[in-house]
N, C-alpha and C. Protein backbone atom coordinates (compact mmCIF):
# COMPACT_ATOMS: atom_id res chain seq x y z
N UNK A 1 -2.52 4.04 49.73
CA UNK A 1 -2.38 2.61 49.82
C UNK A 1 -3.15 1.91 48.71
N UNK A 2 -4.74 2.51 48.44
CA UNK A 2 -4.88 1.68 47.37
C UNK A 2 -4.80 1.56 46.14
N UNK A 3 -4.01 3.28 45.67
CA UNK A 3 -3.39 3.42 44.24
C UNK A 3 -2.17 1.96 44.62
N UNK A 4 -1.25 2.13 45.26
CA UNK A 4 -0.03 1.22 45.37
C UNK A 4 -0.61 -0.48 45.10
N UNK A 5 -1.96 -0.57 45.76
CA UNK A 5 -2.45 -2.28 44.98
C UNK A 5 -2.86 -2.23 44.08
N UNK A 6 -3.32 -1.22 43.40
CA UNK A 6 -4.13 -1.09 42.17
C UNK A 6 -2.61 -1.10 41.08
N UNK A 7 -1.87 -0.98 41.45
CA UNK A 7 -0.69 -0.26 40.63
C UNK A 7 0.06 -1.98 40.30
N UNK A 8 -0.04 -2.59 41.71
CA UNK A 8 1.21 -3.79 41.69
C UNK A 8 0.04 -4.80 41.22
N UNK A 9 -1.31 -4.63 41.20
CA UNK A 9 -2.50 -6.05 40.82
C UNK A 9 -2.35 -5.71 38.82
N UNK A 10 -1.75 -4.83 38.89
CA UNK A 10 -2.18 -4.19 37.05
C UNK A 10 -1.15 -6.05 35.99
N UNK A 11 -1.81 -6.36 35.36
CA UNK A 11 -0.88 -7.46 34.41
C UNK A 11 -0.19 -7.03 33.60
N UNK A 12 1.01 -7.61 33.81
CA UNK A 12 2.24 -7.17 32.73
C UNK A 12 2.21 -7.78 31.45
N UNK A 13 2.57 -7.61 30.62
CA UNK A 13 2.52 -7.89 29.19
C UNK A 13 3.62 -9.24 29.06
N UNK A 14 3.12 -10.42 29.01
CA UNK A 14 4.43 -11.22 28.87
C UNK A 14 4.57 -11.96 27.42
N UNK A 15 5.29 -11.63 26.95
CA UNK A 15 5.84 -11.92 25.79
C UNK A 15 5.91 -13.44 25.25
N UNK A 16 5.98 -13.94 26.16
CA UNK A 16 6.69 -15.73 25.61
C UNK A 16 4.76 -16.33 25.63
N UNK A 17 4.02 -15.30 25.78
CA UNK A 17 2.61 -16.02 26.23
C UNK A 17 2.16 -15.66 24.78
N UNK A 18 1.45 -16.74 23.90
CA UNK A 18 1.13 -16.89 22.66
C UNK A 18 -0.43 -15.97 22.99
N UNK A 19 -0.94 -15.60 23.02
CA UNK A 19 -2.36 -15.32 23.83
C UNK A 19 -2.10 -13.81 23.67
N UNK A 20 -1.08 -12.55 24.13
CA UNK A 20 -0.59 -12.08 24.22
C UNK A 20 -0.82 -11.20 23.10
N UNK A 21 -1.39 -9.93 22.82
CA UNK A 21 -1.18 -9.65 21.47
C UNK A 21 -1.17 -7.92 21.80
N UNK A 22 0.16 -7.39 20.76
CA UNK A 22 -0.10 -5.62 21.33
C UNK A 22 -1.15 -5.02 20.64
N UNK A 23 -1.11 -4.17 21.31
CA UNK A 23 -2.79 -3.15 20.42
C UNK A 23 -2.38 -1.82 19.50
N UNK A 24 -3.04 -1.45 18.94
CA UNK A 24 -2.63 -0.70 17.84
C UNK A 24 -2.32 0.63 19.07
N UNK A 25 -3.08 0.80 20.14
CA UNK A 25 -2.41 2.25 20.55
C UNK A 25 -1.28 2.54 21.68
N UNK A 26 -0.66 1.15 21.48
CA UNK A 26 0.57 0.70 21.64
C UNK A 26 2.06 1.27 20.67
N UNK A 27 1.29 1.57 19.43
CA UNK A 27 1.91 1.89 18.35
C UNK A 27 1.98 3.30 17.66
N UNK A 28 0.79 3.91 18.51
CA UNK A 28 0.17 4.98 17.84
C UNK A 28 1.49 6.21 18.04
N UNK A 29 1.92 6.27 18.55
CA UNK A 29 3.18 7.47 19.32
C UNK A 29 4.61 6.87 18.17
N UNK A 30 4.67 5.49 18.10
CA UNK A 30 5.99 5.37 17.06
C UNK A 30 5.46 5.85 15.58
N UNK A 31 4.20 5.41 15.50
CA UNK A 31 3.79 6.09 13.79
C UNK A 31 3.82 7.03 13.68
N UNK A 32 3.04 7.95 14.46
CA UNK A 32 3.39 9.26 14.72
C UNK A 32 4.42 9.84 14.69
N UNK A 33 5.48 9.44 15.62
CA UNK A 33 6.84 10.15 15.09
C UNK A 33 7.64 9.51 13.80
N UNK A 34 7.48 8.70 12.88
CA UNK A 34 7.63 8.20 11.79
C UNK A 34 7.40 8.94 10.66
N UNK A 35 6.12 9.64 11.01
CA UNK A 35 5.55 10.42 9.68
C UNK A 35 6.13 11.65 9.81
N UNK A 36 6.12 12.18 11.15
CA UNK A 36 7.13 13.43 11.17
C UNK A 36 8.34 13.57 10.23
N UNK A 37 8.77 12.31 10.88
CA UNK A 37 10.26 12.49 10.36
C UNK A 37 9.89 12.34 8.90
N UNK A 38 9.21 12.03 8.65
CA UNK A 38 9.06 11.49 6.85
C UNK A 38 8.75 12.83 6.32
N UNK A 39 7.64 13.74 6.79
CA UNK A 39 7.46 15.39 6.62
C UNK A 39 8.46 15.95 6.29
N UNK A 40 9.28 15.96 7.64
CA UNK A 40 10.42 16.69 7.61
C UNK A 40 11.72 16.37 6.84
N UNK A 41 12.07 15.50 6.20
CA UNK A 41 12.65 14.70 4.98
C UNK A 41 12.15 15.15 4.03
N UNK A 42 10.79 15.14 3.98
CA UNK A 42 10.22 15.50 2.52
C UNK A 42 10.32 17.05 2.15
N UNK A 43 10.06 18.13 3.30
CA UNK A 43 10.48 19.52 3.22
C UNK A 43 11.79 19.39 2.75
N UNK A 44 12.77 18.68 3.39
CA UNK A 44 14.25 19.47 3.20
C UNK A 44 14.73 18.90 1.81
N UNK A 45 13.49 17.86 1.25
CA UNK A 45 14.15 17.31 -0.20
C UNK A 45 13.27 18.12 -1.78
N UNK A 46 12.64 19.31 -0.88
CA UNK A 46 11.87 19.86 -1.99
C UNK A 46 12.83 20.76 -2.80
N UNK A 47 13.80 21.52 -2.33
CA UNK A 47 14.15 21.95 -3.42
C UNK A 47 15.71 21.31 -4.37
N UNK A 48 15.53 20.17 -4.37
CA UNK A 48 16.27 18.97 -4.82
C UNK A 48 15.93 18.98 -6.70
N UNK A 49 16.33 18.48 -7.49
CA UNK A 49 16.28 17.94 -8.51
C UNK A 49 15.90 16.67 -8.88
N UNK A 50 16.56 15.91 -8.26
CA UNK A 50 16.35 14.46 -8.05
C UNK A 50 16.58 13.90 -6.52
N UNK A 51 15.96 12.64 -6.67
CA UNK A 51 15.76 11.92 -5.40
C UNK A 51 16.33 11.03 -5.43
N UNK A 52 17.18 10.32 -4.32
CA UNK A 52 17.69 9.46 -4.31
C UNK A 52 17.16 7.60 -4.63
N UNK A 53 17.64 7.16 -5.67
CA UNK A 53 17.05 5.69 -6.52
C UNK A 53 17.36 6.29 -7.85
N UNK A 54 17.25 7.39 -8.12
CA UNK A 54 16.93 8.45 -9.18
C UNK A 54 17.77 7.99 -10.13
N UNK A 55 17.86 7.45 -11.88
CA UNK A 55 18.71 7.25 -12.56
C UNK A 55 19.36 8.04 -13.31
N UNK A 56 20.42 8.64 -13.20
CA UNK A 56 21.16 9.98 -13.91
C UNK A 56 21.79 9.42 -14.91
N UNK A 57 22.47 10.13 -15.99
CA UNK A 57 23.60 10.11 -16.48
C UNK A 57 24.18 11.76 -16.25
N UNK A 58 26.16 11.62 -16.39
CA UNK A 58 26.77 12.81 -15.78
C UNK A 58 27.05 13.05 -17.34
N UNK A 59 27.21 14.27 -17.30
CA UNK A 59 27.67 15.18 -18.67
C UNK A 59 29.10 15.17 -18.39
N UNK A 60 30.05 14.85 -19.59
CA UNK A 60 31.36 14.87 -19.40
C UNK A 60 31.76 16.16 -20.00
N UNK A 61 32.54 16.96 -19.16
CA UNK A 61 33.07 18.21 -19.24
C UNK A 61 33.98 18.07 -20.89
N UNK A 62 33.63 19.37 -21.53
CA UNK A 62 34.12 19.60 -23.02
C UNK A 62 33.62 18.78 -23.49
N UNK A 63 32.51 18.06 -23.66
CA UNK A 63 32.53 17.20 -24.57
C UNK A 63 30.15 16.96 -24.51
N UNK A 64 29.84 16.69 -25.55
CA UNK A 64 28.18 16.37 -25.93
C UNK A 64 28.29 14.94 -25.30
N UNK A 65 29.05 13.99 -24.41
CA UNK A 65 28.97 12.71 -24.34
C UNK A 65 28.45 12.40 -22.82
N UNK A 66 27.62 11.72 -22.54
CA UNK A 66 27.44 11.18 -21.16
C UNK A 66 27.59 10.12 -20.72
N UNK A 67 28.06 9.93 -19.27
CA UNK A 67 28.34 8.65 -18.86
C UNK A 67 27.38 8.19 -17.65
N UNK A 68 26.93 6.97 -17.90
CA UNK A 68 26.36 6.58 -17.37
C UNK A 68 25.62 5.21 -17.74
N UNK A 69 24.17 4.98 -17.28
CA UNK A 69 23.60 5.57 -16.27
C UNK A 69 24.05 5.00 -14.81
N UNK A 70 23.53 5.96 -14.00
CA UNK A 70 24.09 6.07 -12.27
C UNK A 70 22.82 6.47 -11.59
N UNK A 71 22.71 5.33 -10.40
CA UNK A 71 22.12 5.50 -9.51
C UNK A 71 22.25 6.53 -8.51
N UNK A 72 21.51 7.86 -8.12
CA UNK A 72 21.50 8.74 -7.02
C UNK A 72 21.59 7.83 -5.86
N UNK A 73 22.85 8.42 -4.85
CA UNK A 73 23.05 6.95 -3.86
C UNK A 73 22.64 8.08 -2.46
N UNK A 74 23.27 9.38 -2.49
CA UNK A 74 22.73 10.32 -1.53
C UNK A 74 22.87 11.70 -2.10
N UNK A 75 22.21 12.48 -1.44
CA UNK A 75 21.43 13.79 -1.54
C UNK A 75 21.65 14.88 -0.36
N UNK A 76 22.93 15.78 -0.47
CA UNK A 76 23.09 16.54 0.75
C UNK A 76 22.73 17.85 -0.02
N UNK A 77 21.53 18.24 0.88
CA UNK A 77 21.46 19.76 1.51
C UNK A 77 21.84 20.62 1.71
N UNK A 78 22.75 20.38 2.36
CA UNK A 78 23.59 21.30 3.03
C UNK A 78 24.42 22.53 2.23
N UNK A 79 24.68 22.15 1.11
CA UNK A 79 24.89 23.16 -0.02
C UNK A 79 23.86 23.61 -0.83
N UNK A 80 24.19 24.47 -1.36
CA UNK A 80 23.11 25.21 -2.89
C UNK A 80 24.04 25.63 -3.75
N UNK A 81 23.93 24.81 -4.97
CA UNK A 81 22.62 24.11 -5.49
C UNK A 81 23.39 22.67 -4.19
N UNK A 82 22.22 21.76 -4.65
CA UNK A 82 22.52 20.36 -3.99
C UNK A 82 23.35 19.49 -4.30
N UNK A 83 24.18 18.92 -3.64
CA UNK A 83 25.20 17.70 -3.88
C UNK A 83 25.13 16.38 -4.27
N UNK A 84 25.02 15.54 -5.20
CA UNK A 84 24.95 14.44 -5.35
C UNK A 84 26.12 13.45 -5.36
N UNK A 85 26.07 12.06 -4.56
CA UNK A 85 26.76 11.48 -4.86
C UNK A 85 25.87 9.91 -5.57
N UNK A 86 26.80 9.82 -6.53
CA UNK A 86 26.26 8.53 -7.91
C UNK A 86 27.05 7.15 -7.02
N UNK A 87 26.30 5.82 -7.43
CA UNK A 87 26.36 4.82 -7.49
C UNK A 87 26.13 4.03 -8.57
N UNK A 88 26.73 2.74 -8.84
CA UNK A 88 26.71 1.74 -9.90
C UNK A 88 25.40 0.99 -9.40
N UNK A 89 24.49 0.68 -10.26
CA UNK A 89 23.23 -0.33 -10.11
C UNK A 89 23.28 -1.91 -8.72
N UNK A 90 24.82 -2.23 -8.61
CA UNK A 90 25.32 -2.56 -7.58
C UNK A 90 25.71 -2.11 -6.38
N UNK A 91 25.40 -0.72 -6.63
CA UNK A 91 25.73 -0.36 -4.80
C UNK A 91 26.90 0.48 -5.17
N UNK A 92 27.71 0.47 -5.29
CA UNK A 92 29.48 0.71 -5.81
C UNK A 92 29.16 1.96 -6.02
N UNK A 93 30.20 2.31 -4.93
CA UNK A 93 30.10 3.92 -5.48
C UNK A 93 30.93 4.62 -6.83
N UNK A 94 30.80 5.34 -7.30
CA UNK A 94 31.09 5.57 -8.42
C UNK A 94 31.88 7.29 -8.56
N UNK A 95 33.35 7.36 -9.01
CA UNK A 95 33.92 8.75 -8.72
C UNK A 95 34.43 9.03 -7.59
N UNK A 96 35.18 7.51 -7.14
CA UNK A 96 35.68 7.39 -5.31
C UNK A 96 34.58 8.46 -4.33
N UNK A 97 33.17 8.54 -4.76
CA UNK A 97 32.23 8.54 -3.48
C UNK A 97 32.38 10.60 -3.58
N UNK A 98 32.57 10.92 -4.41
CA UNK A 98 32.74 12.44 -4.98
C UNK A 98 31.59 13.12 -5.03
N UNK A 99 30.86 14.00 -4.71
CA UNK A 99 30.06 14.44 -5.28
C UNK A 99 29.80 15.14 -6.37
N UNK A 100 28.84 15.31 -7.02
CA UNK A 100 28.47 16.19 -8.13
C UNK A 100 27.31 16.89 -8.03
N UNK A 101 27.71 18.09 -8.54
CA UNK A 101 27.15 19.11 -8.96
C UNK A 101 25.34 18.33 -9.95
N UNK A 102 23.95 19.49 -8.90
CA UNK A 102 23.07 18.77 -10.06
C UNK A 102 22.95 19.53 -11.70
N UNK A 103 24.00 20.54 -11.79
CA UNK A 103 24.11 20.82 -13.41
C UNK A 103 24.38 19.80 -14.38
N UNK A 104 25.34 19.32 -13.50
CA UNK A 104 26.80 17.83 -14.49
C UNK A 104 25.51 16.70 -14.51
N UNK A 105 24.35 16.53 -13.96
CA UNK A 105 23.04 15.49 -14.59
C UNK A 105 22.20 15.64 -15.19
N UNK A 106 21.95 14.48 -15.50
CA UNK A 106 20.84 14.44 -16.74
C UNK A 106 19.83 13.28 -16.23
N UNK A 107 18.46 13.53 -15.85
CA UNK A 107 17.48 12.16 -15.95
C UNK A 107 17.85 11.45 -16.69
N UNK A 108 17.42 9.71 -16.66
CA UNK A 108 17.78 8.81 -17.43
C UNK A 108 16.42 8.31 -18.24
């Protein structure tokens, strides 16, 4: 009985009350799993070439000429070597959204 008053006397957190403020170990469990995931992102992007923001230019097949430069827009794994797909400095994907090979790049 007196866990059950101790339980229903406890104050709830009300939001619309300016006074009201959360505490950092309120937070501590979402940062925590934040950085994980950021770990574990960062393992699976180590054996990568480039990172995605990354400014390439692509080597055009038969030929010493490159086109570019192109924004790294994403970065799949899932193959070896790794897959890139390029974007225009606007977002726009570039090569109807194709990937490339990281041989066919060049840092910018």
């Amino acid at each position: 009985m007196e866990a059950d008053r101790g339980e229903q006397n406890e104050p709830k957190p009300d939001f619309q009350d300016p006074g009201y403020r959360p505490t950092v170990t309120q937070y501590a469990s979402v940062i925590l799993h934040l950085v994980r995931q950021l770990y574990s992102f960062a393992d699976r992007m180590k054996g990568t070439k480039f990172r995605t923001t990354d400014t390439v230019y692509v080597s055009v097949a038969g030929s010493r000429a490159l086109e570019g430069p192109y924004r790294i827009a994403t970065v799949s794994t899932a193959t070896q070597p790794p897959q890139y797909t390029l974007s225009q400095e606007n977002g726009e994907m570039v090569y109807d959204g194709r990937s490339m090979q990281e041989s066919a790049l060049q840092r910018a």
